[in-house]
PDB file of N, CA and C in Angstrom:
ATOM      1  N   UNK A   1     152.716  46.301  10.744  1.00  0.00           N
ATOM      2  CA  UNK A   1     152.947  47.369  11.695  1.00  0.00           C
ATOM      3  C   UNK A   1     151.978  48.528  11.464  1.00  0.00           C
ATOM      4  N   UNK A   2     151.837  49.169  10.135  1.00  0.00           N
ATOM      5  CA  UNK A   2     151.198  50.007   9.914  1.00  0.00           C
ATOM      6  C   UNK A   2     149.084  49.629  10.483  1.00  0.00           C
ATOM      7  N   UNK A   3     149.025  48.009  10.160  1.00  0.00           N
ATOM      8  CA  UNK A   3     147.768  47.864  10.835  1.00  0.00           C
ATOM      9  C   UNK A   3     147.483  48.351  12.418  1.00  0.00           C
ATOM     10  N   UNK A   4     148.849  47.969  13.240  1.00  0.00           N
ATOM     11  CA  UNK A   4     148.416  48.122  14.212  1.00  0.00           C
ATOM     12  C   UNK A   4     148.946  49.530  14.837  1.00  0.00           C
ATOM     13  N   UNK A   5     149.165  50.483  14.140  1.00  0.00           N
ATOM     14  CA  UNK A   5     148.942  52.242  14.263  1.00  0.00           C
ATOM     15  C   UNK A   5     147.632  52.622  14.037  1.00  0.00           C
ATOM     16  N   UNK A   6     147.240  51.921  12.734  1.00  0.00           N
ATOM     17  CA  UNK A   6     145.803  52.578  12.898  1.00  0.00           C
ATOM     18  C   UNK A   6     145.127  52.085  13.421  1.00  0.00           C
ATOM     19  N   UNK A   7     144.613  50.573  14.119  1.00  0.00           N
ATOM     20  CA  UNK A   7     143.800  50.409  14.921  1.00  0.00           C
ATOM     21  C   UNK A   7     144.030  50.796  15.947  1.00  0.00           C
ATOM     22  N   UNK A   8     145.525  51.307  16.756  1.00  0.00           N
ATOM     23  CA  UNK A   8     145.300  52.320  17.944  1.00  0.00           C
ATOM     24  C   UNK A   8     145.208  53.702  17.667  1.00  0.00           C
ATOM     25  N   UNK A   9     145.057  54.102  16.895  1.00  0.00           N
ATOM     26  CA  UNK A   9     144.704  55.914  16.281  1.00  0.00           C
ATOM     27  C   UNK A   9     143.417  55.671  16.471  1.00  0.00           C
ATOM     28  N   UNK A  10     142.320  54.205  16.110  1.00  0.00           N
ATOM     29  CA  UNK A  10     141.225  54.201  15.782  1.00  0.00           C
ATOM     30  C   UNK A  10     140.438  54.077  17.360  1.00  0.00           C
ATOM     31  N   UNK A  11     141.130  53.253  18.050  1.00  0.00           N
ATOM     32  CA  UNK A  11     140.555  52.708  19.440  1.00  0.00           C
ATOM     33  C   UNK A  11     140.848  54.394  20.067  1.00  0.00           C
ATOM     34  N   UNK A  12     141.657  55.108  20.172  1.00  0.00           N
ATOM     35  CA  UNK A  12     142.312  56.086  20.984  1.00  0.00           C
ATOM     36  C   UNK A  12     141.530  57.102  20.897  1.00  0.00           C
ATOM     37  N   UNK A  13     140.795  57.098  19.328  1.00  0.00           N
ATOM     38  CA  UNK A  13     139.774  58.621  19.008  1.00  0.00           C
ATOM     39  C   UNK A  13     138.322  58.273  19.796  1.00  0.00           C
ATOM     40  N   UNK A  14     137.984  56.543  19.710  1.00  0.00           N
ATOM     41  CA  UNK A  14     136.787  56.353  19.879  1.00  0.00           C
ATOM     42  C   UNK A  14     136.782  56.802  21.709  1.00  0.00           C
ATOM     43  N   UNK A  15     137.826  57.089  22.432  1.00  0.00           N
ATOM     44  CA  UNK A  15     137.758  56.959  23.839  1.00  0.00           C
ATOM     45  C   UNK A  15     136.788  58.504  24.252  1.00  0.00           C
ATOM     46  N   UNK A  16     137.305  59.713  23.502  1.00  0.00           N
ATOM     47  CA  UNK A  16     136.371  60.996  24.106  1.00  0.00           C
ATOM     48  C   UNK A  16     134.723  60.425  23.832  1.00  0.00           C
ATOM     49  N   UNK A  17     134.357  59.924  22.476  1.00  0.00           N
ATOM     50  CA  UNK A  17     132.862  59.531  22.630  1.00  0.00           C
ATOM     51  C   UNK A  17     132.434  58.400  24.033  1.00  0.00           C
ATOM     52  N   UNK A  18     133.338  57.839  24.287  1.00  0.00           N
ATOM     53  CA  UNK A  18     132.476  56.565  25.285  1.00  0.00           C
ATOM     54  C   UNK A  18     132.424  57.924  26.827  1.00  0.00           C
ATOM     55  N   UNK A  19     133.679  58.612  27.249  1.00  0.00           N
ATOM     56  CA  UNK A  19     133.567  59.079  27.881  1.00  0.00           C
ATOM     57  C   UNK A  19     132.253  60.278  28.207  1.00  0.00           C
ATOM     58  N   UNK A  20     131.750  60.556  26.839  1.00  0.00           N
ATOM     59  CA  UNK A  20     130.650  61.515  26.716  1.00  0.00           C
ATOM     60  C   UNK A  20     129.599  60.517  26.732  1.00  0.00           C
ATOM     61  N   UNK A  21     129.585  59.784  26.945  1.00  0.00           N
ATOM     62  CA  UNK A  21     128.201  58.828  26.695  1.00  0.00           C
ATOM     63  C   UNK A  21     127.249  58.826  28.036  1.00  0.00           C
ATOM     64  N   UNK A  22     127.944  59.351  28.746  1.00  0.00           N
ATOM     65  CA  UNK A  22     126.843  59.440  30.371  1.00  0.00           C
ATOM     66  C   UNK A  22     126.022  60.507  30.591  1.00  0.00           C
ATOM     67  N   UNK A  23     126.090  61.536  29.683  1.00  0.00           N
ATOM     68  CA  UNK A  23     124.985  62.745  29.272  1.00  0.00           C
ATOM     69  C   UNK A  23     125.706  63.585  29.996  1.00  0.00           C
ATOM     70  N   UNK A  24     125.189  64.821  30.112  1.00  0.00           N
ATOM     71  CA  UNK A  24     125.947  66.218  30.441  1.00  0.00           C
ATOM     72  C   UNK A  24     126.081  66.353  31.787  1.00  0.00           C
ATOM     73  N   UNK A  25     127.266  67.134  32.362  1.00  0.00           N
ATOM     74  CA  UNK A  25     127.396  67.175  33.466  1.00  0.00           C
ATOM     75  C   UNK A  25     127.094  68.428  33.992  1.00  0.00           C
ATOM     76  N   UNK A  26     126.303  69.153  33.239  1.00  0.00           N
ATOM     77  CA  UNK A  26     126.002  70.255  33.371  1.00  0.00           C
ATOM     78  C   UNK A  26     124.632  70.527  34.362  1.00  0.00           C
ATOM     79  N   UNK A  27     124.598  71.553  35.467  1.00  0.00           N
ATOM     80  CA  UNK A  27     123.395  71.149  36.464  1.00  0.00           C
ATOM     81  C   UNK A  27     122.415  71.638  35.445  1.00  0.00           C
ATOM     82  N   UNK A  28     121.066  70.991  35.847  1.00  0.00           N
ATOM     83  CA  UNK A  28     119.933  70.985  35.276  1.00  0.00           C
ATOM     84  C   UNK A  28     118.797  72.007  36.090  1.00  0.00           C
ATOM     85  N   UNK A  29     119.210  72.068  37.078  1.00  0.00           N
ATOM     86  CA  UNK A  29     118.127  72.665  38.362  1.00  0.00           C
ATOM     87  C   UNK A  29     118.843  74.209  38.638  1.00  0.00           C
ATOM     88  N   UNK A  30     120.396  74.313  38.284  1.00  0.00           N
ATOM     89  CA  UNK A  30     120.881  75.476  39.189  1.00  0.00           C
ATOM     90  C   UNK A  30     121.807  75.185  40.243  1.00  0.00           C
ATOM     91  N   UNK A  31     122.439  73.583  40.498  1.00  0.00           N
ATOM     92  CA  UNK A  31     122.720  72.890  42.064  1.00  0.00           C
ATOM     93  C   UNK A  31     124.135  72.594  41.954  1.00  0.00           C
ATOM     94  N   UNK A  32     124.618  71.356  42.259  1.00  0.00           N
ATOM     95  CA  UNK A  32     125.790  70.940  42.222  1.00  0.00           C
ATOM     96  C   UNK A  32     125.566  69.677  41.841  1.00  0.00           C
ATOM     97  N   UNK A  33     126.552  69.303  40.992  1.00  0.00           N
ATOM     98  CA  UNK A  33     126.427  67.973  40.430  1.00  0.00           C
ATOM     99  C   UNK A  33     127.728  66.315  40.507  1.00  0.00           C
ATOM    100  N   UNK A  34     127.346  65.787  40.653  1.00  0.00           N
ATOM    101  CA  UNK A  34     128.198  64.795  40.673  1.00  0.00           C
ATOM    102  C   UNK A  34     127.674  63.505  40.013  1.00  0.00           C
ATOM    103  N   UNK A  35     128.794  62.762  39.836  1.00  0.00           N
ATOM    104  CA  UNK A  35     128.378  61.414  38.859  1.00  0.00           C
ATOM    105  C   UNK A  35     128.796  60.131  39.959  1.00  0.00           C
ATOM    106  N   UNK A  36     127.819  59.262  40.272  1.00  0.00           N
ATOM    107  CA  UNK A  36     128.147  58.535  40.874  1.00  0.00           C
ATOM    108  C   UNK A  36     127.625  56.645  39.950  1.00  0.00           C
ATOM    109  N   UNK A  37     128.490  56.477  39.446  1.00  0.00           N
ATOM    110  CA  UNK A  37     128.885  55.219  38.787  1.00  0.00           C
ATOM    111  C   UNK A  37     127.577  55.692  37.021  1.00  0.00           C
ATOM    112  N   UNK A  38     126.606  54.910  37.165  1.00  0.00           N
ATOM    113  CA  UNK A  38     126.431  55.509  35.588  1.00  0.00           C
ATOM    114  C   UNK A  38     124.990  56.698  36.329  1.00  0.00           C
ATOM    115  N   UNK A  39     124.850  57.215  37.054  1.00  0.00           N
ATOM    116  CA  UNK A  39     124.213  58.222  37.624  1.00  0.00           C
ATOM    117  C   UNK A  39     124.086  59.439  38.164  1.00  0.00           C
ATOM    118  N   UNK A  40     123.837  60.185  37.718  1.00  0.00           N
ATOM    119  CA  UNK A  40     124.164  61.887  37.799  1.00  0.00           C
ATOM    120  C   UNK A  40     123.294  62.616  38.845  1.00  0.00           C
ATOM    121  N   UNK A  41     124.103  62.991  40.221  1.00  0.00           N
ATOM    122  CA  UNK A  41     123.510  63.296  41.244  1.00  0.00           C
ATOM    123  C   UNK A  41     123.395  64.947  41.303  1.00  0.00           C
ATOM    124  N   UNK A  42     122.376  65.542  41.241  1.00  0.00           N
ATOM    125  CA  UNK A  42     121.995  67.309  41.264  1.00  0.00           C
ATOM    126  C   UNK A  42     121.895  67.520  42.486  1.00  0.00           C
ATOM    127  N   UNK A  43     122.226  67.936  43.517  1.00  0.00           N
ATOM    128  CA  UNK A  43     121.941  68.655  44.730  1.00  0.00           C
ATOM    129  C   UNK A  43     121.454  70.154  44.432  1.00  0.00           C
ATOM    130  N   UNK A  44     120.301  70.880  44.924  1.00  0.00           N
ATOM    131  CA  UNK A  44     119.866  71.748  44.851  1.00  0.00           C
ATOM    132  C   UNK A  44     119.455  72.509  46.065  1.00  0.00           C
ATOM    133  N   UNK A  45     119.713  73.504  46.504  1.00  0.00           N
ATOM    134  CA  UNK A  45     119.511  74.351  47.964  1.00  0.00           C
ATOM    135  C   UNK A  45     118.493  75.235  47.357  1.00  0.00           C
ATOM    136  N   UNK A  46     117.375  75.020  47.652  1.00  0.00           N
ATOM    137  CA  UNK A  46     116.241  76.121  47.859  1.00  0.00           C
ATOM    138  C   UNK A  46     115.821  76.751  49.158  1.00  0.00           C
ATOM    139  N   UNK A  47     114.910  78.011  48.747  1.00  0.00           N
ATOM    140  CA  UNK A  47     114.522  78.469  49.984  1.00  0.00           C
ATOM    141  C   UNK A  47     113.750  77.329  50.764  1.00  0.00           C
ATOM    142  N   UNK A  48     113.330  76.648  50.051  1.00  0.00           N
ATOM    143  CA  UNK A  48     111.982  75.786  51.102  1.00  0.00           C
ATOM    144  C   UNK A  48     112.767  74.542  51.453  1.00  0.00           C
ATOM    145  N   UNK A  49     114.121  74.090  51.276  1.00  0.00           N
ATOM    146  CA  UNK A  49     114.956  72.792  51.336  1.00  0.00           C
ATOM    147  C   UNK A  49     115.939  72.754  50.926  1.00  0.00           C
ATOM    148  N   UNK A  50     116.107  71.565  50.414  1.00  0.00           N
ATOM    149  CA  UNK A  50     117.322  71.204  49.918  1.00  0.00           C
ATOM    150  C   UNK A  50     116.286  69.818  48.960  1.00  0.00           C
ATOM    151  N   UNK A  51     116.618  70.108  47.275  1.00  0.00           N
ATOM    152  CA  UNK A  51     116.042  69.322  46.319  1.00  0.00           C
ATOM    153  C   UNK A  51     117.162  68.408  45.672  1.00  0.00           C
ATOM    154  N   UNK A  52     117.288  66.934  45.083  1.00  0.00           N
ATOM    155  CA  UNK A  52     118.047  65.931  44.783  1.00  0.00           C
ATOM    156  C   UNK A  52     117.376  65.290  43.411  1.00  0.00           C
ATOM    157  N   UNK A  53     117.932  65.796  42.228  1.00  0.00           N
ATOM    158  CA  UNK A  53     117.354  65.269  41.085  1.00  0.00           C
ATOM    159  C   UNK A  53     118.396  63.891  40.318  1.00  0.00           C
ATOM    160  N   UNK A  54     117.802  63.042  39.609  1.00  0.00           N
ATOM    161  CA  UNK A  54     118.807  61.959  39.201  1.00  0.00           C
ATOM    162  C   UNK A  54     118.880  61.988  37.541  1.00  0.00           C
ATOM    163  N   UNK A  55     119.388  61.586  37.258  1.00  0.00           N
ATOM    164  CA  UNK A  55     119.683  61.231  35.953  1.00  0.00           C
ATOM    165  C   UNK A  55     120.379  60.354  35.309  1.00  0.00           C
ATOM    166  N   UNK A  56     120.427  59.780  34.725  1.00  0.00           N
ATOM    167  CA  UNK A  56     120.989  58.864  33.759  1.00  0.00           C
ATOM    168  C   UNK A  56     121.050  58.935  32.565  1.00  0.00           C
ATOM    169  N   UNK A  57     121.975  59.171  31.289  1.00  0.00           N
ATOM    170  CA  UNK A  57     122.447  59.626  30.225  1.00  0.00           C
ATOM    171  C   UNK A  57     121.461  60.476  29.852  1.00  0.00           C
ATOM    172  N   UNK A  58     121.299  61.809  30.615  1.00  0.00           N
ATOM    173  CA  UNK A  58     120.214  63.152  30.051  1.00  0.00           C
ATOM    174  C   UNK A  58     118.687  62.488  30.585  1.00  0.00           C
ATOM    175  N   UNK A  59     118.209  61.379  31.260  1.00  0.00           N
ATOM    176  CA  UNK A  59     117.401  60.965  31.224  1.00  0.00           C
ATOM    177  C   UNK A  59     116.883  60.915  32.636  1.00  0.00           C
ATOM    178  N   UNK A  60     115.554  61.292  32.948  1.00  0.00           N
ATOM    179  CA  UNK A  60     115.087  61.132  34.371  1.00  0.00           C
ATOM    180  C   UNK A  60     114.969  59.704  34.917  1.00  0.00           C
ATOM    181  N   UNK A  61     115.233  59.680  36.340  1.00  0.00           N
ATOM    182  CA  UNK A  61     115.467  58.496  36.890  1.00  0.00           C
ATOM    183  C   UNK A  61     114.693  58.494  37.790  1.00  0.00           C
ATOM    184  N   UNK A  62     113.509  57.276  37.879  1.00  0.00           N
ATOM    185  CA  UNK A  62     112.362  57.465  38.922  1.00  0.00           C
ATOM    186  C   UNK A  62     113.041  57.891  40.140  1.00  0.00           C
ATOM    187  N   UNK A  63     112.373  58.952  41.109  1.00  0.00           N
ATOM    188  CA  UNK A  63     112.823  58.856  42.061  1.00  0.00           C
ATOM    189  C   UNK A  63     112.254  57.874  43.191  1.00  0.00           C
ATOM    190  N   UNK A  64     110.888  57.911  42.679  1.00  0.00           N
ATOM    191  CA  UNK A  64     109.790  56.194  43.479  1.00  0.00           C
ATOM    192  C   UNK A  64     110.857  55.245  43.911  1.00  0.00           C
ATOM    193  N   UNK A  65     112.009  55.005  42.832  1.00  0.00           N
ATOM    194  CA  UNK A  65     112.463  53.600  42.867  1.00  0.00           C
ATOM    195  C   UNK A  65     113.551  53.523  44.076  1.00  0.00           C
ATOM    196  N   UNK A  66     113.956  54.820  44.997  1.00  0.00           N
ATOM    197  CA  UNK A  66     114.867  54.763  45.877  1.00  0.00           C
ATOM    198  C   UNK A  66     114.514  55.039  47.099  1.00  0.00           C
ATOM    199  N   UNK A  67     114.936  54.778  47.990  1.00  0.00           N
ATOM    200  CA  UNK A  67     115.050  55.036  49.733  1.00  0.00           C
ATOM    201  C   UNK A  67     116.265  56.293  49.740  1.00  0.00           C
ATOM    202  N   UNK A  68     116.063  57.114  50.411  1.00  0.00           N
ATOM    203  CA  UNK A  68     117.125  58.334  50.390  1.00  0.00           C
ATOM    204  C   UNK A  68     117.652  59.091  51.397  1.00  0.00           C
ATOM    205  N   UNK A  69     118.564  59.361  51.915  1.00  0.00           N
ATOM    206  CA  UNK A  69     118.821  60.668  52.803  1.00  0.00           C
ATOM    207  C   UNK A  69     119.826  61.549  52.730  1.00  0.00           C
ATOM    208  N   UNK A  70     119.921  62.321  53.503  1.00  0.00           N
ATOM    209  CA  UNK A  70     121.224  63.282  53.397  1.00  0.00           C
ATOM    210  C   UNK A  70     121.676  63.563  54.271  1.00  0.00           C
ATOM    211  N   UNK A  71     123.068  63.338  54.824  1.00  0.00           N
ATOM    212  CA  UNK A  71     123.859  63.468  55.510  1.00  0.00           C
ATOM    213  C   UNK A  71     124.717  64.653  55.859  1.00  0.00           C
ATOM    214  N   UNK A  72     124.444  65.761  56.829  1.00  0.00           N
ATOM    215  CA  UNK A  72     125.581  67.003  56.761  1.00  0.00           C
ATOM    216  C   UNK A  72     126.338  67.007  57.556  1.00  0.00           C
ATOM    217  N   UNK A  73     127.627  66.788  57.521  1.00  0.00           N
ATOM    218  CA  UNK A  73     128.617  67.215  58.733  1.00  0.00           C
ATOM    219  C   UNK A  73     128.980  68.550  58.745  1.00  0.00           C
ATOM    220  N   UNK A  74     128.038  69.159  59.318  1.00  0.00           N
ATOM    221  CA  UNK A  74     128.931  70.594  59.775  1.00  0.00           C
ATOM    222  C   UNK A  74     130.336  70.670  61.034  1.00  0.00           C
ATOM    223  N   UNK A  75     131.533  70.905  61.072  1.00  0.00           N
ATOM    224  CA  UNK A  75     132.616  70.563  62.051  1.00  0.00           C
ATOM    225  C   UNK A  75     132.097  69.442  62.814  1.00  0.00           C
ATOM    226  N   UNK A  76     131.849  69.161  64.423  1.00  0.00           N
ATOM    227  CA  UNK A  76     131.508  67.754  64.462  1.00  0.00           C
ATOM    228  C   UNK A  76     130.037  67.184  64.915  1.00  0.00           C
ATOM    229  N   UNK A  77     129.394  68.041  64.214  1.00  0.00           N
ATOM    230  CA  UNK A  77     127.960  67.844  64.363  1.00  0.00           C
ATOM    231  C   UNK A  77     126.939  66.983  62.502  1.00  0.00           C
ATOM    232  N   UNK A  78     126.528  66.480  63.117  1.00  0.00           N
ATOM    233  CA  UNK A  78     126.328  65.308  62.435  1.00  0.00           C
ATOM    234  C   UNK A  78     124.776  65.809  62.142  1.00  0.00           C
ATOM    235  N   UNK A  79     124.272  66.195  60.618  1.00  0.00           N
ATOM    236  CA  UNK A  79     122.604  65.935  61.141  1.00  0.00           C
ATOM    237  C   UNK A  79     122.113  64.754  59.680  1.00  0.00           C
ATOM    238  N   UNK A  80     121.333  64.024  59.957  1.00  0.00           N
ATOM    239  CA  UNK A  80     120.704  63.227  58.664  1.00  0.00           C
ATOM    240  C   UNK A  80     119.155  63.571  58.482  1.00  0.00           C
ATOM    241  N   UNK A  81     119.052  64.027  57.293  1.00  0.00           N
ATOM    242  CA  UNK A  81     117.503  63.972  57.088  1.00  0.00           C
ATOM    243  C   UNK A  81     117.215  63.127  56.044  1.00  0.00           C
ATOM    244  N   UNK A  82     115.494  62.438  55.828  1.00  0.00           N
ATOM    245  CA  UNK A  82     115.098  61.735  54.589  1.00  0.00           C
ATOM    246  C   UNK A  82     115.193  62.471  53.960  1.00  0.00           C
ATOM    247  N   UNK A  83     115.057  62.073  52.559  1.00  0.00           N
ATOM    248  CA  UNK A  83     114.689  62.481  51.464  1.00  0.00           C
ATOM    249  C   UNK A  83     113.400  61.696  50.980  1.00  0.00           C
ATOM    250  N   UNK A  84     112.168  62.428  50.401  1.00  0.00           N
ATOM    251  CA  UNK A  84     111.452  61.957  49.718  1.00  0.00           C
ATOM    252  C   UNK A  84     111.228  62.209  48.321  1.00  0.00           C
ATOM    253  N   UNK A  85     110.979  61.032  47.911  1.00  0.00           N
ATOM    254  CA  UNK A  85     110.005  61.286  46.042  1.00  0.00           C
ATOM    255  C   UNK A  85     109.174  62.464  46.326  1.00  0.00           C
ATOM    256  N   UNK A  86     109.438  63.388  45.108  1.00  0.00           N
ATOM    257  CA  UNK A  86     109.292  64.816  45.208  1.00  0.00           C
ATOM    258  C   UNK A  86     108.588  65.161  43.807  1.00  0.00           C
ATOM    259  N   UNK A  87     108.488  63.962  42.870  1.00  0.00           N
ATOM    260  CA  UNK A  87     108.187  64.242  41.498  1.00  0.00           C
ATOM    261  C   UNK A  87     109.270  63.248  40.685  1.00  0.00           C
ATOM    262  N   UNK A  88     108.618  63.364  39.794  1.00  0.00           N
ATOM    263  CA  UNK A  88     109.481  62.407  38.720  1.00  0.00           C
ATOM    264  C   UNK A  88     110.951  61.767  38.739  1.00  0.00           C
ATOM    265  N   UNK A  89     111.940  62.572  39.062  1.00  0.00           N
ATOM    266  CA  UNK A  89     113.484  61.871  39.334  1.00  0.00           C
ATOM    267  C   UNK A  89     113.752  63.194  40.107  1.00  0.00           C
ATOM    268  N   UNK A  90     113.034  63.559  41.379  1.00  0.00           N
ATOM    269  CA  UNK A  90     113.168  64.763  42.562  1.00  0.00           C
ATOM    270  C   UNK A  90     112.672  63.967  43.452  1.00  0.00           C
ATOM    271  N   UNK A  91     113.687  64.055  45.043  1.00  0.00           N
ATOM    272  CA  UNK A  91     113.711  63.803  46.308  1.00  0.00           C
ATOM    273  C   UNK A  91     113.959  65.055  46.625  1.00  0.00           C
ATOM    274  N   UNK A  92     113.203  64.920  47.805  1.00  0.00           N
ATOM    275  CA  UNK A  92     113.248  66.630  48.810  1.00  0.00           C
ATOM    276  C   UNK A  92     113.439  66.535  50.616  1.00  0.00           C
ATOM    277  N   UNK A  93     113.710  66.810  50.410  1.00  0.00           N
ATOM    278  CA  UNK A  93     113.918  67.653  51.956  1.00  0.00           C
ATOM    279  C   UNK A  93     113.841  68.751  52.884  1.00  0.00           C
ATOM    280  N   UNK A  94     112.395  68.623  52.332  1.00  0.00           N
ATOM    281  CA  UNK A  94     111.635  70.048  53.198  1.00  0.00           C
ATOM    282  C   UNK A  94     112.008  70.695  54.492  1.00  0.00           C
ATOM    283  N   UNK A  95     112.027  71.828  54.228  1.00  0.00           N
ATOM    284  CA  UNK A  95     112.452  72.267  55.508  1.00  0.00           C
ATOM    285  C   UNK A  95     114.322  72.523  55.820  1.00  0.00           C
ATOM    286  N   UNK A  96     114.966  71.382  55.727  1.00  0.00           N
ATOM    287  CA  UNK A  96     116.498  71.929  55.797  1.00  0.00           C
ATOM    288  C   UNK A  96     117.577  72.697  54.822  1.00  0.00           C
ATOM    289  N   UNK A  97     117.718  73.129  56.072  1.00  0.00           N
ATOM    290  CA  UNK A  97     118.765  74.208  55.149  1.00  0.00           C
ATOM    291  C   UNK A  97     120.324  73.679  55.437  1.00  0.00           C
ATOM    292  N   UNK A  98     120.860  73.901  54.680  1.00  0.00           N
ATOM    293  CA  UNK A  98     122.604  73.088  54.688  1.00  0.00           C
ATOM    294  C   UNK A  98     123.452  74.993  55.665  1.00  0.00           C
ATOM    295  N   UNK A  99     124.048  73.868  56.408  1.00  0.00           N
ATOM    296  CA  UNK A  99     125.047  74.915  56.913  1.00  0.00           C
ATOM    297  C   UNK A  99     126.337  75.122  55.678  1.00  0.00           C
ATOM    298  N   UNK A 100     126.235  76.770  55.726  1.00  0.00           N
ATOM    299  CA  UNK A 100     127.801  76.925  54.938  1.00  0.00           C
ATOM    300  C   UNK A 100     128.969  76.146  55.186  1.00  0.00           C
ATOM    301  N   UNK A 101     129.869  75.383  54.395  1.00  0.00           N
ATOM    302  CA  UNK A 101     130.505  75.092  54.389  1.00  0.00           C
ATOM    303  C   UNK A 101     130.273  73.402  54.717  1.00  0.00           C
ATOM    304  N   UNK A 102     129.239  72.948  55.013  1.00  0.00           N
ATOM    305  CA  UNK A 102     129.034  71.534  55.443  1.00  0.00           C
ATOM    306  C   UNK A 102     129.734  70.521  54.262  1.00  0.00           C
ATOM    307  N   UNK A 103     129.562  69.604  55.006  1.00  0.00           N
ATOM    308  CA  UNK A 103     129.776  68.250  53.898  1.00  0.00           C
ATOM    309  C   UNK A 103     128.227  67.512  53.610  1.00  0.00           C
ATOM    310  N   UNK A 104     127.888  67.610  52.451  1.00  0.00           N
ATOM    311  CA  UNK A 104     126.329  66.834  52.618  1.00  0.00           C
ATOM    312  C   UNK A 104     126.867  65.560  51.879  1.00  0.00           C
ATOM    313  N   UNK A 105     126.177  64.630  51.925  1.00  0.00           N
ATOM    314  CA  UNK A 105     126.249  62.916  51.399  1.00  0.00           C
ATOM    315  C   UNK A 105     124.676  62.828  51.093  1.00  0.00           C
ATOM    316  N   UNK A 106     124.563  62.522  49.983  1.00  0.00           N
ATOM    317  CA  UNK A 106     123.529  61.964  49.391  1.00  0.00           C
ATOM    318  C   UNK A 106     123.187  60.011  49.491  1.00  0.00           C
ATOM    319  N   UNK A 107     122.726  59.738  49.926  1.00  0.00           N
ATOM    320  CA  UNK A 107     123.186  58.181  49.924  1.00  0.00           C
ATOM    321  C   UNK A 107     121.544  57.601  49.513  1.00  0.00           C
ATOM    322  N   UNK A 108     121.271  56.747  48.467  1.00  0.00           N
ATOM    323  CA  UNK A 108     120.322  56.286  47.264  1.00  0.00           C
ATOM    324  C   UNK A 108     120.578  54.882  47.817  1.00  0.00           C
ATOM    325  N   UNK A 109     119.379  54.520  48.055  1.00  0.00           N
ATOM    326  CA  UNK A 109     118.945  52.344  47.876  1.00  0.00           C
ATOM    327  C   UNK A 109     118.112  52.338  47.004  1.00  0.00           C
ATOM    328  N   UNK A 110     118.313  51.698  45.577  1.00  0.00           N
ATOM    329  CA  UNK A 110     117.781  50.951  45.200  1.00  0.00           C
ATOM    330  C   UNK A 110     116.794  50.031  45.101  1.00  0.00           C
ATOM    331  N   UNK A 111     115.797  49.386  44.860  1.00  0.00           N
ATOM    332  CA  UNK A 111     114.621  48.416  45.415  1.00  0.00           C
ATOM    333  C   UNK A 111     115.454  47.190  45.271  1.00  0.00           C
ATOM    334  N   UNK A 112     116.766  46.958  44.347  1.00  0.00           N
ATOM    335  CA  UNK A 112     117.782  45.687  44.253  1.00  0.00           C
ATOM    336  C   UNK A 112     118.353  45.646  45.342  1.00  0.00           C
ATOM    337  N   UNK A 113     118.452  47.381  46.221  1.00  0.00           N
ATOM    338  CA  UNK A 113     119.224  47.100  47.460  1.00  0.00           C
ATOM    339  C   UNK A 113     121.016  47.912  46.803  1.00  0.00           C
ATOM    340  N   UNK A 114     120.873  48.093  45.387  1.00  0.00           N
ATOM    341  CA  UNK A 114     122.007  48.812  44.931  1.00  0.00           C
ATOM    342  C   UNK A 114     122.598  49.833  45.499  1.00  0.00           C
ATOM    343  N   UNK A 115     123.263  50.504  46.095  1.00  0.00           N
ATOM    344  CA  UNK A 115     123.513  52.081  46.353  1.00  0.00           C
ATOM    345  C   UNK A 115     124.550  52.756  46.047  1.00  0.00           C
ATOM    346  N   UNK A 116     124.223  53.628  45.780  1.00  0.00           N
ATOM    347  CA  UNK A 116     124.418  54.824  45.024  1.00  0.00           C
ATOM    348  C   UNK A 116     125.059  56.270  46.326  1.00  0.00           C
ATOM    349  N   UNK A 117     126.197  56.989  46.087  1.00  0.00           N
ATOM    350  CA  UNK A 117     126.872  58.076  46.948  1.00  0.00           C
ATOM    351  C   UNK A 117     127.142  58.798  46.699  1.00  0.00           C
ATOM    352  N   UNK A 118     126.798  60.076  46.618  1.00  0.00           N
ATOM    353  CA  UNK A 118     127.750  61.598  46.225  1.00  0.00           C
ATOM    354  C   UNK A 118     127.872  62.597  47.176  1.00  0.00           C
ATOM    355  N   UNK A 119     128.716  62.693  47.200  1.00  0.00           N
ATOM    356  CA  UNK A 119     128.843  64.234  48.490  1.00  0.00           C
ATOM    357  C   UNK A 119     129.615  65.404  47.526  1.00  0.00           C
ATOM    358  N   UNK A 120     129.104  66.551  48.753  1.00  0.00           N
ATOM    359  CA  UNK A 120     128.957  68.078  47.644  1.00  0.00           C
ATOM    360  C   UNK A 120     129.677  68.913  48.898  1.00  0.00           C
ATOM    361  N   UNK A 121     130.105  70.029  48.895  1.00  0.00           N
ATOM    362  CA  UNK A 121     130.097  70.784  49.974  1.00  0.00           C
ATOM    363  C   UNK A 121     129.187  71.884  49.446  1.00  0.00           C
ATOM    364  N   UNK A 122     128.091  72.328  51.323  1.00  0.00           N
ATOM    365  CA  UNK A 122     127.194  73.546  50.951  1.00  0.00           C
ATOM    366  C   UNK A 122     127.891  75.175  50.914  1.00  0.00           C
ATOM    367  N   UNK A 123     127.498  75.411  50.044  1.00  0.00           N
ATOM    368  CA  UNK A 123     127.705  77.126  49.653  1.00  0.00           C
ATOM    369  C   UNK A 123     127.311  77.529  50.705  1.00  0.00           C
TER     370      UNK A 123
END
């Protein structure tokens, strides 16, 4: 009996490290962040756009390797723009600005065809 207390004391402590194992969720740019399966989505509103950085456990994630856009529903107006490779693990979207309060969707393909989703609401 006593074995199997401590191998669940032992399995139970190891659970906060696996959960920290996907790197910080902390924004990197200034933006909003979300985790979508083992991938960490930055949304960023600049004056000149709206910028989309990736990550994977603290680590840049080509942005070359995806097809991209962004989706805003402001009430029932619908707008989608691309996103392009912008630099190293940065897609951009020159030019748009997010309406207050919108819903944006980030939506990522893969070259496997994988995809990847996060939505944010704009400030």
């Amino acid at each position: 009996m006593t074995n199997r207390i401590v191998a669940a004391a032992l399995a139970l402590a190891a659970i906060p490290g696996v959960a920290g194992a996907h790197g910080s969720m902390k924004p990197q740019h200034g933006g909003q962040v979300q985790m979508s399966g083992e991938t960490l989505v930055e949304l960023v509103s600049t004056p000149k756009g709206v910028d989309v950085y990736l990550t994977e456990e603290d680590e840049p994630v080509a942005a070359a390797n995806y097809t991209a856009k962004l989706t805003q529903t402001a009430g029932t107006a619908k707008t989608e723009v691309k996103l392009v490779p912008a630099g190293a693990n940065r897609l951009s979207a020159s030019g748009f600005k997010a309406a207050k309060g919108a819903r944006l969707v980030v939506a990522l393909v893969d070259k496997s065809g994988a995809k990847i989703f996060a939505s944010f609401q704009a400030n």
